[in-house]
Protein backbone atom coordinates (compact mmCIF):
# COMPACT_ATOMS: atom_id res chain seq x y z
CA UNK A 1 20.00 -31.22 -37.69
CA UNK A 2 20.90 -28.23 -40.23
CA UNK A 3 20.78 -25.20 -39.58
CA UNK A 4 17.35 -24.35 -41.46
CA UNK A 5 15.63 -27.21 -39.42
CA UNK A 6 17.12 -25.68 -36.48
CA UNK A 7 16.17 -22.10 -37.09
CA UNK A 8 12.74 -23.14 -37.88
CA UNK A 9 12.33 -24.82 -34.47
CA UNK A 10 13.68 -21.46 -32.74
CA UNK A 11 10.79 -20.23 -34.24
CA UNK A 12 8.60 -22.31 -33.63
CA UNK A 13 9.70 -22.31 -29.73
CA UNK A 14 9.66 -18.53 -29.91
CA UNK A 15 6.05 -18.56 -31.74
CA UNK A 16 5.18 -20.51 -28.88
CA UNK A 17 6.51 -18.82 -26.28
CA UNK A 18 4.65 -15.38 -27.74
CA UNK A 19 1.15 -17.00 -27.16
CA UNK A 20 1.53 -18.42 -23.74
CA UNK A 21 2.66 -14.97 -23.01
CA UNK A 22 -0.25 -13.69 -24.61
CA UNK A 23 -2.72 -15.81 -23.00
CA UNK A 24 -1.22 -15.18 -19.49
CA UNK A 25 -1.43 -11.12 -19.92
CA UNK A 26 -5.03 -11.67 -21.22
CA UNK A 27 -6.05 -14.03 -18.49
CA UNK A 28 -4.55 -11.27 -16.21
CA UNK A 29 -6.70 -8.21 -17.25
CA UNK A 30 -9.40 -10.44 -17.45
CA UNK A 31 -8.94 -11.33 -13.98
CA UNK A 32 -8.29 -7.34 -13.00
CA UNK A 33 -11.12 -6.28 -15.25
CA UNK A 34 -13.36 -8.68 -13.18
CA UNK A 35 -12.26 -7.32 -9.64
CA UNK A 36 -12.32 -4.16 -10.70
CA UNK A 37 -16.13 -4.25 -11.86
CA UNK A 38 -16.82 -6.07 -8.69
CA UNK A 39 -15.08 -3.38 -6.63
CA UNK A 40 -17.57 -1.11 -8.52
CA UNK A 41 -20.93 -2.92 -8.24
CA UNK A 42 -20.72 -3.49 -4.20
CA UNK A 43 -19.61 -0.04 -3.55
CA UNK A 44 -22.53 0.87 -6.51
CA UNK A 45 -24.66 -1.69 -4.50
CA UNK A 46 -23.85 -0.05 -0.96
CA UNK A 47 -24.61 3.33 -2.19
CA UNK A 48 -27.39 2.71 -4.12
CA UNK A 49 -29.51 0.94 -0.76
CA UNK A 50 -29.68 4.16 0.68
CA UNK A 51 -32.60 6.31 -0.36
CA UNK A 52 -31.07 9.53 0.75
CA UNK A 53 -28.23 9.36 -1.95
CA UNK A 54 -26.94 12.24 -3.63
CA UNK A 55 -24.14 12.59 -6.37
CA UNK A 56 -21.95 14.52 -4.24
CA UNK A 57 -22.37 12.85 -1.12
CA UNK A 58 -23.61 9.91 0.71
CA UNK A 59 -25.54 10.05 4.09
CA UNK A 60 -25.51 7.12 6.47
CA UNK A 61 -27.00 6.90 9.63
CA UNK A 62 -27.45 10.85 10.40
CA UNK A 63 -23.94 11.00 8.68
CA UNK A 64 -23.33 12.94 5.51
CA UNK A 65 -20.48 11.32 4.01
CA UNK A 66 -17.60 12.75 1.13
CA UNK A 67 -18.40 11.61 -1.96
CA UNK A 68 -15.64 8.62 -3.30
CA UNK A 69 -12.82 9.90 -5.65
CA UNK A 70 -12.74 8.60 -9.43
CA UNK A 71 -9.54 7.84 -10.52
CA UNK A 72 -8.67 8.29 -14.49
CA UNK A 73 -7.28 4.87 -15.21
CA UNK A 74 -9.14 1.55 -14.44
CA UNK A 75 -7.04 -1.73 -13.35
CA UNK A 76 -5.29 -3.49 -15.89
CA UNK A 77 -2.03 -4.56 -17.93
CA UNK A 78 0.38 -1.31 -18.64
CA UNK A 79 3.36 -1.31 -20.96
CA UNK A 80 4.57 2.19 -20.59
CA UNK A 81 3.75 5.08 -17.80
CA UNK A 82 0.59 5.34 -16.65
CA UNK A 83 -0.79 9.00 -15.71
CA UNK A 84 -3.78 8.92 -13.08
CA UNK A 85 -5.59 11.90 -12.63
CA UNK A 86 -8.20 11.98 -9.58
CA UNK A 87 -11.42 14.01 -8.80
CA UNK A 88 -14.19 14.24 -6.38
CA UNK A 89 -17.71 15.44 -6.43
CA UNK A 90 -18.02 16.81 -3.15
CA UNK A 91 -17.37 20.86 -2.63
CA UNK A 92 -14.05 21.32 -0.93
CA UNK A 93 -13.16 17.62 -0.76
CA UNK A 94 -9.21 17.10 -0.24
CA UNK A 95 -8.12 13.83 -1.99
CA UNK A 96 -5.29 11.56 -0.06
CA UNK A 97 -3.80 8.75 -1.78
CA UNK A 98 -0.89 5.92 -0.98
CA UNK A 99 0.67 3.46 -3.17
CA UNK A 100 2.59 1.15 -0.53
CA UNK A 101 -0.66 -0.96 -0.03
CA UNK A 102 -2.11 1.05 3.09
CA UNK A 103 -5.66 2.70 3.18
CA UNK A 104 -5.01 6.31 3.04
CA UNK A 105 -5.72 9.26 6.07
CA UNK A 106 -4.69 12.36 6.71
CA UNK A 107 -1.04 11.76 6.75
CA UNK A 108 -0.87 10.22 3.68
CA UNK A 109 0.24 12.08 0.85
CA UNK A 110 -2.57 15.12 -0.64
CA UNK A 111 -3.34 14.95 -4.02
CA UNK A 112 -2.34 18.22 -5.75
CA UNK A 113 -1.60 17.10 -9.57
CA UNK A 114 -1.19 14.03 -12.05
CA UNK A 115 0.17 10.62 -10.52
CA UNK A 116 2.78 9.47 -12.58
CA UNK A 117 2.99 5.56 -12.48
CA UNK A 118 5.66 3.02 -13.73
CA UNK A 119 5.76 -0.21 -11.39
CA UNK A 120 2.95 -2.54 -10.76
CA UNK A 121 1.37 -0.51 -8.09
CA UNK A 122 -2.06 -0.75 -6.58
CA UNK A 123 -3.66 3.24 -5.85
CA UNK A 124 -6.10 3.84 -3.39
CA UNK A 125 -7.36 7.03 -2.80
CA UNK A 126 -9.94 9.01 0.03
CA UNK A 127 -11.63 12.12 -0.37
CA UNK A 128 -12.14 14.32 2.94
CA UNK A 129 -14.12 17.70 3.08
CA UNK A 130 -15.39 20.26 5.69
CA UNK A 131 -18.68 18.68 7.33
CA UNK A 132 -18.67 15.45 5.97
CA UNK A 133 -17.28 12.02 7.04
CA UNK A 134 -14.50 10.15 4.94
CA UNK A 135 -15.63 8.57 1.71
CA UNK A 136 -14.83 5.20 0.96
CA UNK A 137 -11.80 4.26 -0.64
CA UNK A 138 -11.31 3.99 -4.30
CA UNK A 139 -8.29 1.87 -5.90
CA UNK A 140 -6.91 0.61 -9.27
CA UNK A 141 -4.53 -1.87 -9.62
CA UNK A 142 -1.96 -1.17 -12.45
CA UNK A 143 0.37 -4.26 -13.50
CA UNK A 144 3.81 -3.48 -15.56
CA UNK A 145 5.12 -7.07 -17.17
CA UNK A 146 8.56 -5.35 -16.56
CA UNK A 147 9.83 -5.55 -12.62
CA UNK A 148 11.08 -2.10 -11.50
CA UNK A 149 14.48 -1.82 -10.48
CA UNK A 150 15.44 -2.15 -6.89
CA UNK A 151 17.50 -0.22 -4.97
CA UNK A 152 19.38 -1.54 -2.10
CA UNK A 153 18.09 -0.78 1.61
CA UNK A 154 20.97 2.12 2.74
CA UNK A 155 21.46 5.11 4.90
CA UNK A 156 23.56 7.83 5.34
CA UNK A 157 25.81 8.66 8.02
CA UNK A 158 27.75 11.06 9.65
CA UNK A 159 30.53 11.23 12.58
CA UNK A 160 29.55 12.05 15.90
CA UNK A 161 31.57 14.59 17.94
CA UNK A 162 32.60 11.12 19.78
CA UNK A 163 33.52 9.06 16.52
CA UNK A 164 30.56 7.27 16.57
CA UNK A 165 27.95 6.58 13.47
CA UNK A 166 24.83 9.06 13.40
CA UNK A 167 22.25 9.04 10.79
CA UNK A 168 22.58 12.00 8.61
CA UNK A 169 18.83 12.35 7.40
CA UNK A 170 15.92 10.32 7.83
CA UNK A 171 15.97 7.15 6.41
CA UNK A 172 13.58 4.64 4.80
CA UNK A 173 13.86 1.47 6.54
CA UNK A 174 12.16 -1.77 5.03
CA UNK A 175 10.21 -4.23 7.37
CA UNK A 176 7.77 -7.28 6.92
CA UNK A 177 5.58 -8.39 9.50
CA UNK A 178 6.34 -11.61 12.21
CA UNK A 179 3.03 -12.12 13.26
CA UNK A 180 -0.75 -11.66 11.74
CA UNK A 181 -2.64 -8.80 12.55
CA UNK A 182 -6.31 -8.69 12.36
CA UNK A 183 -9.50 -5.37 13.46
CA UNK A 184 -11.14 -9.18 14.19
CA UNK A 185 -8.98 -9.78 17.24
CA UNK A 186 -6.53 -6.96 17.92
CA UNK A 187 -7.08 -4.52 20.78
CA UNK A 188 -5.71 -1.30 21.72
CA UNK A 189 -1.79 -1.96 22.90
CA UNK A 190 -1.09 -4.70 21.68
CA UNK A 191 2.27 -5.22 20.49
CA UNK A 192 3.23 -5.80 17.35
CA UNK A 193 6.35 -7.82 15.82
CA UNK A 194 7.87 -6.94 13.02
CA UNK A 195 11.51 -7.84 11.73
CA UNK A 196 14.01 -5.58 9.68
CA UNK A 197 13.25 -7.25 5.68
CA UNK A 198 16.81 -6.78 4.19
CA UNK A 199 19.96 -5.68 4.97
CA UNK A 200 20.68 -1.56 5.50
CA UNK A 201 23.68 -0.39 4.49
CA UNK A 202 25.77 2.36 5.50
CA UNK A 203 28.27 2.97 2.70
CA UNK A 204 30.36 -0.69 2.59
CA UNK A 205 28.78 -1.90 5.50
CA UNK A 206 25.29 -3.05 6.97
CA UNK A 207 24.61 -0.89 9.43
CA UNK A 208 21.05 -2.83 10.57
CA UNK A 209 21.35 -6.54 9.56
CA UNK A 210 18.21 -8.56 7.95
CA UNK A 211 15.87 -10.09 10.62
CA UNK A 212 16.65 -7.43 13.16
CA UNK A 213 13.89 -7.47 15.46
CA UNK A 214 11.02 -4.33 15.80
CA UNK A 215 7.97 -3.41 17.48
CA UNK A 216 5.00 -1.47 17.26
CA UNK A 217 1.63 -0.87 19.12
CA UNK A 218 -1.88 -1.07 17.75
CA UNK A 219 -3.69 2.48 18.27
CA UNK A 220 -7.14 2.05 17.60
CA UNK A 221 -9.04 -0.79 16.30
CA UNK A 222 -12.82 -0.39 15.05
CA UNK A 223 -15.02 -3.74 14.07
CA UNK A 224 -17.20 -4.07 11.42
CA UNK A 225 -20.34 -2.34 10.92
CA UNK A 226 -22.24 -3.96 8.76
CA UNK A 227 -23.76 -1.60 6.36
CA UNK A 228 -21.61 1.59 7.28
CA UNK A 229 -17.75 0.93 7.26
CA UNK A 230 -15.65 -2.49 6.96
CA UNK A 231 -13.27 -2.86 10.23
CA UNK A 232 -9.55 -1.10 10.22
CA UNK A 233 -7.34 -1.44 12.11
CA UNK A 234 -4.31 1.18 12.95
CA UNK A 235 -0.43 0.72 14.65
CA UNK A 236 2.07 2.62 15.41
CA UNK A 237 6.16 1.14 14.61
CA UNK A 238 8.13 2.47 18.12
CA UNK A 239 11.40 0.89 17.60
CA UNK A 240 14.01 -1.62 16.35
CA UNK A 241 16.92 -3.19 18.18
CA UNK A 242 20.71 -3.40 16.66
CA UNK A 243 23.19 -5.28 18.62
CA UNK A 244 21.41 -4.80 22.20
CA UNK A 245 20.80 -1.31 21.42
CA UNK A 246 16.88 -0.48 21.10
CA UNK A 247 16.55 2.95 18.10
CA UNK A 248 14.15 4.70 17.59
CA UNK A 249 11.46 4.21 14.32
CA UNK A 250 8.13 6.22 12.92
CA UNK A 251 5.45 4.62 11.11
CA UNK A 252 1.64 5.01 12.07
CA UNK A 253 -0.46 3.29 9.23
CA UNK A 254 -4.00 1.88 8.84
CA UNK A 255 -5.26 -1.07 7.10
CA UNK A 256 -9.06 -1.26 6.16
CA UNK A 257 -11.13 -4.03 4.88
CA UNK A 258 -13.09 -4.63 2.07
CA UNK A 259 -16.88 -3.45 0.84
CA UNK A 260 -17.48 -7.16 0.63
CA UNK A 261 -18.66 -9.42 3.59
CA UNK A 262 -16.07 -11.96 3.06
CA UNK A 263 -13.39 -9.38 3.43
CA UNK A 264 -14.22 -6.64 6.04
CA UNK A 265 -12.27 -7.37 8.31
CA UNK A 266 -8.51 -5.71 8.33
CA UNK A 267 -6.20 -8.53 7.92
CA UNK A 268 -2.37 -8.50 7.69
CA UNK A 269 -0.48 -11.50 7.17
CA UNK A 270 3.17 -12.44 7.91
CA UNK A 271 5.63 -11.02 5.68
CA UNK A 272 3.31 -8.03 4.63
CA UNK A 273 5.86 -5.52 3.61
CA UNK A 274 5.89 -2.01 5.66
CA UNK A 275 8.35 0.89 5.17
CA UNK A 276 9.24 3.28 8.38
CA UNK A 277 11.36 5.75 9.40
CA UNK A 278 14.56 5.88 11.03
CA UNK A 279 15.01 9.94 12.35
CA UNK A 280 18.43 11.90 11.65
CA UNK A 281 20.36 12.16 14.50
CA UNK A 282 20.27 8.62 15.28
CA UNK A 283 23.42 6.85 17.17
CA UNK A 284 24.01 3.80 15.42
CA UNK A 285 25.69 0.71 17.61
């Protein structure tokens, strides 16, 4: 083959190449386009069958409830950094938002300013004010064809007046669920199993190896109430053990289901991804 043939069929491979490509990132904001609009009309649908409905709040059952935040950027396909900018319509409302994949509360972070976005990330966002119940949660889905970079798993240390290891500022520690969690079927104290996700390093070494075992304890579990709030349910991470020694970890977190009756229930599933705390101070073995 010469070299012309041969450049031409680069091309042609390439061409190719550009429109499956194409296709794929058009079949995906199609598909996000769709679930967003969904999202829209049952939460549209679940406002609107209550008479008593006001722009900048929603009352259910005796229960004036904070309007739901609007967030700036709809779901889709991103090439560069996204900005998301969020607002709510009831007086005094306080905006809390995560981007790990857990429904936001209190704890979570408060919205004071612009979100700055760069990773596929899926937003979700609550709106709390003085004399009103939560609103529901709002989200956006925003998918980056480029993978962020990772960063391995580490923690730093310091000696101990005895030589030994101690965790010099709280630390991030990765987990993934062992077992399936569900506000179908979970009660208040059960325990939950968890396993450390990848290995943490300390400097050179791995200071808390992959698979090392944790546990938590669910903390409150509601069901569904069908035509007020989906179920949720809510857990606390206690601990992790390292070599026969048990240390201490701090996570609480909620999961809430859907605006849809196939999905109201709060379901997590093996390997769900979970990020907790280890505290400073901590002896490692």
């Amino acid at each position: 083959m010469d070299a012309a043939m041969q450049a031409n069929q680069m091309a042609m491979q390439a061409a190719q190449q550009a429109n499956q490509q194409a296709l794929q990132d058009m079949q995906l904001a199609n598909q996000l386009a769709t679930q967003q609009t969904m999202n829209t009309m049952q939460t549209n649908n679940w406002w609107a069958q209550w008479p008593s409905h006001r722009p900048a709040y929603l009352k259910v059952a005796g229960t004036l409830r904070t309007a739901a935040p609007q967030l700036s950027k709809s779901s889709g396909l991103y090439s560069g950094t996204v900005t998301v900018r969020l607002k709510d319509h009831t007086k005094s409302a306080t905006i809390y938002y995560t981007t790990d994949g857990w429904t936001p509360t209190r704890m979570s972070a408060k919205y004071t300013g612009p979100i700055t976005i760069d990773s596929t990330t899926t937003l979700e966002a609550v709106a709390i004010a003085p004399n009103f119940a939560r609103s529901i949660v709002s989200w956006s889905t925003y998918i980056f064809r480029t993978p962020a970079p990772t960063t391995p798993a580490s923690i730093a240390v310091q000696a101990g007046q005895d030589g030994s290891r101690v965790v010099a500022s709280d630390a991030a520690i990765p987990l993934e669920f062992a077992q399936p969690l569900s506000s179908a079927t979970a009660k208040v104290g059960d325990r939950v199993a968890l396993t450390v996700a990848e290995d943490v390093k300390a400097g050179d070494t791995v200071a808390i190896p992959r698979g090392s075992p944790a546990v938590g304890s669910v903390v409150r579990v509601v069901p569904v109430r069908p035509g007020e709030d989906p179920g949720h349910v809510a857990f606390e991470v206690d601990s992790l053990t390292v070599g026969g020694r048990t240390l201490p970890l701090h996570r609480v977190a909620v999961l809430e289901g859907a605006f849809e009756p196939a999905a109201q229930d709060a379901r997590i599933g093996v390997g769900t991804p979970l990020m907790a705390t280890i505290p400073a101070g901590t002896v490692l073995p």
